[in-house]
N, C-alpha and C. Protein backbone atom coordinates (compact mmCIF):
# COMPACT_ATOMS: atom_id res chain seq x y z
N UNK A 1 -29.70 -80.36 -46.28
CA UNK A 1 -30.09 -79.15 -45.60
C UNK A 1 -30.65 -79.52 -44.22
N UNK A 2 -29.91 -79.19 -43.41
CA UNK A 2 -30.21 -78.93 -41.74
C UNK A 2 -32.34 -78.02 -41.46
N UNK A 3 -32.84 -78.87 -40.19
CA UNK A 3 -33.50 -78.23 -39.83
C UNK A 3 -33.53 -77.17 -39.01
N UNK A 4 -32.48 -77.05 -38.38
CA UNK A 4 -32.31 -76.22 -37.12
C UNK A 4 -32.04 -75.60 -37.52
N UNK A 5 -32.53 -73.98 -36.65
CA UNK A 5 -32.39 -73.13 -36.90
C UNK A 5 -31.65 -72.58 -35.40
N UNK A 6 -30.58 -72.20 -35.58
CA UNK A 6 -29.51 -71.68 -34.50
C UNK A 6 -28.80 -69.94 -34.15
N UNK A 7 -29.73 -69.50 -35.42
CA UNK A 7 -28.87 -68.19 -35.44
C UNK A 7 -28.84 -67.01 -34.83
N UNK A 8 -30.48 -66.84 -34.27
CA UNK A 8 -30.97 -66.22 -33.48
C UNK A 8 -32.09 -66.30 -32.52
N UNK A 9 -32.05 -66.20 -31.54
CA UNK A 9 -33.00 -66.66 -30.57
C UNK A 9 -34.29 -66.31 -30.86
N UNK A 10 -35.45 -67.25 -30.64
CA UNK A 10 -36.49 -66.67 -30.87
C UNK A 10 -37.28 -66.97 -29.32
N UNK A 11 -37.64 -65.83 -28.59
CA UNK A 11 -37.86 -65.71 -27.15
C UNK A 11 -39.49 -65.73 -27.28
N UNK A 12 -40.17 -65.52 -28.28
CA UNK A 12 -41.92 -65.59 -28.32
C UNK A 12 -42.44 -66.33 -27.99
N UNK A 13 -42.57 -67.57 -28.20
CA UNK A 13 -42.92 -68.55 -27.77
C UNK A 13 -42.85 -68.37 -26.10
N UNK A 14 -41.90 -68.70 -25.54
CA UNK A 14 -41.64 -68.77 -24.20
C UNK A 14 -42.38 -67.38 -23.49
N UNK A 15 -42.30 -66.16 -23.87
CA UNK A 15 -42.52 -65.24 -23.27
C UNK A 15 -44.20 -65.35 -23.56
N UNK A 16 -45.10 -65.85 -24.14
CA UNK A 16 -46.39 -66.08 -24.47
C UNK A 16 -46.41 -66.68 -23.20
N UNK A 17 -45.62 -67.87 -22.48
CA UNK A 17 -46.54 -68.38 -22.14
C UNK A 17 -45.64 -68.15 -19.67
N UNK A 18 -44.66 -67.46 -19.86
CA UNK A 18 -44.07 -67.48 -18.53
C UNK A 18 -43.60 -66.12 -18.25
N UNK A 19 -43.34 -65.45 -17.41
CA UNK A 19 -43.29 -64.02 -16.81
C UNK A 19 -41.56 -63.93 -17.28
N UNK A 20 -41.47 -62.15 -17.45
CA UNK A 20 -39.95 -62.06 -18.09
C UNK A 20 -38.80 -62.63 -16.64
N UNK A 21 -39.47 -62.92 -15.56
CA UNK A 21 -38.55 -63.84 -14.44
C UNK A 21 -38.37 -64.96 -14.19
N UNK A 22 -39.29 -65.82 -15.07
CA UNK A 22 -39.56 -67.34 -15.79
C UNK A 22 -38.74 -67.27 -16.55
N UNK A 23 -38.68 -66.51 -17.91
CA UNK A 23 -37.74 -66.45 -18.84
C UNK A 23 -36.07 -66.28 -18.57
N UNK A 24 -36.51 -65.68 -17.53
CA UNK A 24 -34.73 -65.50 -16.94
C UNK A 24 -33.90 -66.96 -16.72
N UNK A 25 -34.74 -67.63 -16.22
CA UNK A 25 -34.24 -68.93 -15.77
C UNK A 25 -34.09 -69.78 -17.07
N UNK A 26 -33.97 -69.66 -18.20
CA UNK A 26 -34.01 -70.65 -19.87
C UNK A 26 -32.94 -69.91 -20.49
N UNK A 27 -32.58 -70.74 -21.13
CA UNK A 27 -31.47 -70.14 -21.98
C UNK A 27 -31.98 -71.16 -23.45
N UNK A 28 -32.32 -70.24 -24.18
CA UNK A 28 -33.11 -70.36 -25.50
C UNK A 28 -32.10 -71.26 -26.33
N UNK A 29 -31.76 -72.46 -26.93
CA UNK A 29 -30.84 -73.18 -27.32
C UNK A 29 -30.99 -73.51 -28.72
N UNK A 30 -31.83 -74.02 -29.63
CA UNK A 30 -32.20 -73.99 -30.84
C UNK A 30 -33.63 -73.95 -31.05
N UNK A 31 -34.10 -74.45 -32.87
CA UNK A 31 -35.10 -74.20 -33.01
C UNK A 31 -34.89 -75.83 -34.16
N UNK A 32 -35.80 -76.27 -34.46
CA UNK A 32 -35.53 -77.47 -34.80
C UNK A 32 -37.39 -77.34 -35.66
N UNK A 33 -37.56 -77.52 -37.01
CA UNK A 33 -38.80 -76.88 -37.46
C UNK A 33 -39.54 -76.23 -36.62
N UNK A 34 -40.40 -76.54 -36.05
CA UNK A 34 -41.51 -75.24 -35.33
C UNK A 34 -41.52 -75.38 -34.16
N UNK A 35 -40.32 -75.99 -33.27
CA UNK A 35 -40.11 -76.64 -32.00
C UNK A 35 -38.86 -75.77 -31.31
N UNK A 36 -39.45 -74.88 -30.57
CA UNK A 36 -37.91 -74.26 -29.73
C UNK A 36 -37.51 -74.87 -28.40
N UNK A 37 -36.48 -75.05 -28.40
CA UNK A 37 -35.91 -75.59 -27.06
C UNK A 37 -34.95 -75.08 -26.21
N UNK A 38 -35.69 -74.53 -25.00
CA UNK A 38 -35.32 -73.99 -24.30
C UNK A 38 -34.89 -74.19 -23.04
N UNK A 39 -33.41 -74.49 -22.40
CA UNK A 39 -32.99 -75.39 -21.37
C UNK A 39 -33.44 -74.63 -20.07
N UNK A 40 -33.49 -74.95 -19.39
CA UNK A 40 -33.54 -74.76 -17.97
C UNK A 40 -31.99 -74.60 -17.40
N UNK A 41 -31.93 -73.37 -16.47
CA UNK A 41 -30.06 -73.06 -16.16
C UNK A 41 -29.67 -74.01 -15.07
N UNK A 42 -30.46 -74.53 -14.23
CA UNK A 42 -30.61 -75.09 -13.24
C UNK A 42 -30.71 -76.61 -13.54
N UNK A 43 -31.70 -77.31 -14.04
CA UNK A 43 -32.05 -78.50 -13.88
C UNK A 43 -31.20 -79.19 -15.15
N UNK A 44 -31.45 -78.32 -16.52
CA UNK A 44 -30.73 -78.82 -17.38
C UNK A 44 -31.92 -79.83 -18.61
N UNK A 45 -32.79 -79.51 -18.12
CA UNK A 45 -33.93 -80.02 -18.56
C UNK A 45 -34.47 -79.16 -19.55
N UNK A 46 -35.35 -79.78 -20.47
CA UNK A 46 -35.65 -78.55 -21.89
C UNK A 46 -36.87 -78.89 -21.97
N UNK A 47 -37.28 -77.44 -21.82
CA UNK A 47 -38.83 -76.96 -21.95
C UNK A 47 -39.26 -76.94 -23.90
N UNK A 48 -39.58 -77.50 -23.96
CA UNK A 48 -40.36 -77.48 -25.61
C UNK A 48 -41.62 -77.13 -26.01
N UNK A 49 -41.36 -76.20 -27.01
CA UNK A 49 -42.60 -75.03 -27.00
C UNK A 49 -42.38 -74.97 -28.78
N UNK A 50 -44.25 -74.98 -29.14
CA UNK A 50 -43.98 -74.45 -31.23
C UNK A 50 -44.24 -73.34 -31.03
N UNK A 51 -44.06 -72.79 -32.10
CA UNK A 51 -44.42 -71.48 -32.66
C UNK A 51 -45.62 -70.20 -32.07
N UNK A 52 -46.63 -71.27 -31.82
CA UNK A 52 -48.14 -70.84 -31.41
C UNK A 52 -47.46 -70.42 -29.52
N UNK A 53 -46.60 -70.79 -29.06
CA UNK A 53 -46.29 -71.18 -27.52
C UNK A 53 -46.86 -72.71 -26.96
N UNK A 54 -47.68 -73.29 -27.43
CA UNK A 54 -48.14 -74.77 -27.18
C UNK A 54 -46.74 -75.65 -26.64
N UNK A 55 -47.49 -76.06 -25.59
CA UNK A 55 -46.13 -77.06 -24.67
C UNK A 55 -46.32 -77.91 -25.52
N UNK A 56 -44.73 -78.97 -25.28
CA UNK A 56 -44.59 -80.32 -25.85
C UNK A 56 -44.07 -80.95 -25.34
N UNK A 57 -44.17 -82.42 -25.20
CA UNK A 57 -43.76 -83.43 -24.45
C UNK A 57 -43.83 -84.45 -24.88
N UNK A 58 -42.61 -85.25 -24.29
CA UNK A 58 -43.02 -86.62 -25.14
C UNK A 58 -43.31 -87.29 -24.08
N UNK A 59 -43.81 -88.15 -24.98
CA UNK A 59 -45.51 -89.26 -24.77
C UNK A 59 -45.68 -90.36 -25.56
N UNK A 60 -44.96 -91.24 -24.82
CA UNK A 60 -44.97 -92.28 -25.73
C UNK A 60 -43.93 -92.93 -27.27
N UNK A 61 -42.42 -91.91 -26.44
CA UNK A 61 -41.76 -91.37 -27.26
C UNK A 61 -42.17 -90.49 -28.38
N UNK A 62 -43.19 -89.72 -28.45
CA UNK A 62 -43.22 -89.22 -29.62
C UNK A 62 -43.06 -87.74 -29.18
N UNK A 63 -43.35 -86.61 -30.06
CA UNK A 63 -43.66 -85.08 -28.96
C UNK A 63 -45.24 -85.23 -29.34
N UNK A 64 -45.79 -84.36 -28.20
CA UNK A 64 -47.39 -84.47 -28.48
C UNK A 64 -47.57 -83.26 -27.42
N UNK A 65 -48.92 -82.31 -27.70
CA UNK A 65 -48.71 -81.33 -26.84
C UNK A 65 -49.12 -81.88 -25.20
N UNK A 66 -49.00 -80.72 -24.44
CA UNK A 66 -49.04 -80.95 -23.25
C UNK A 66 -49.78 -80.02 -22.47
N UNK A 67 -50.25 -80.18 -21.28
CA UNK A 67 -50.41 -79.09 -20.56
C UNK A 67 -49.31 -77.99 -19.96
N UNK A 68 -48.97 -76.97 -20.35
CA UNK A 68 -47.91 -76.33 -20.03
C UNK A 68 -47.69 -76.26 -18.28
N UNK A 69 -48.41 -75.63 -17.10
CA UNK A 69 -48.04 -76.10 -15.79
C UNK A 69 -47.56 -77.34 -15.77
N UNK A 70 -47.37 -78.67 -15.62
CA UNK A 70 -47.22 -79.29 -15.38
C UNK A 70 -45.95 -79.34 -15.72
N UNK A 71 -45.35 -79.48 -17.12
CA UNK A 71 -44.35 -79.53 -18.06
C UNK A 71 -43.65 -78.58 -17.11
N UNK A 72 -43.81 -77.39 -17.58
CA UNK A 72 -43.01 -76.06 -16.31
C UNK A 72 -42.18 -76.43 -14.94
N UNK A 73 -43.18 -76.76 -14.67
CA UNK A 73 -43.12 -77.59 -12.95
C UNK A 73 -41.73 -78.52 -13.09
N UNK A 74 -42.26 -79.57 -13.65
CA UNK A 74 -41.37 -81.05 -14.24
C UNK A 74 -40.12 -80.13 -14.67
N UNK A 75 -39.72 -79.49 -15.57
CA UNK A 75 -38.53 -78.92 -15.98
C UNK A 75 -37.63 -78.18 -15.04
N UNK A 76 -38.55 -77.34 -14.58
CA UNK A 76 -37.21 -76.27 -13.31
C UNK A 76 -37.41 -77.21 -12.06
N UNK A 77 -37.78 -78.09 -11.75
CA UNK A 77 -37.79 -78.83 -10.45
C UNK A 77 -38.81 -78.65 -9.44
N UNK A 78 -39.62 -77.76 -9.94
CA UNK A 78 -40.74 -78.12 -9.02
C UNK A 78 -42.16 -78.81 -8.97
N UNK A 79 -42.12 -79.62 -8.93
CA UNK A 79 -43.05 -80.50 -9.07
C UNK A 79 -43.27 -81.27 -7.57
């Protein structure tokens, strides 16, 4: 049995934490246990967000949360 969950988008997370013109720019891609991943249309880069909206990043190869600005920034290219 697969973890991912692919069948329907779940936009909560993301919309908790970026304006519905932030959201415009992601295209919501799976869900992988409590981890949604959401690409960037532009950079191609994936914003990772659980359930709660809590950023994630890896760190040390692992995921571990993050400060979300920063992560944001780093993903669509502005940093």
């Amino acid at each position: 049995m697969t973890r991912f969950k692919a069948n329907k988008p779940d936009w909560k997370p993301l919309k908790q934490r970026a304006s519905d013109a932030q959201c415009a720019d992601f295209m919501w891609m799976y869900q992988d246990g409590a981890v949604h991943f959401c690409k960037h249309i532009i950079t191609r880069r994936y914003l990772m967000l659980d359930d709660q909206g809590n950023c994630l990043g890896r760190v040390e190869g692992e995921l571990r949360k993050v400060d979300f600005e920063p992560e944001y920034l780093r993903v669509t290219g502005k940093e």
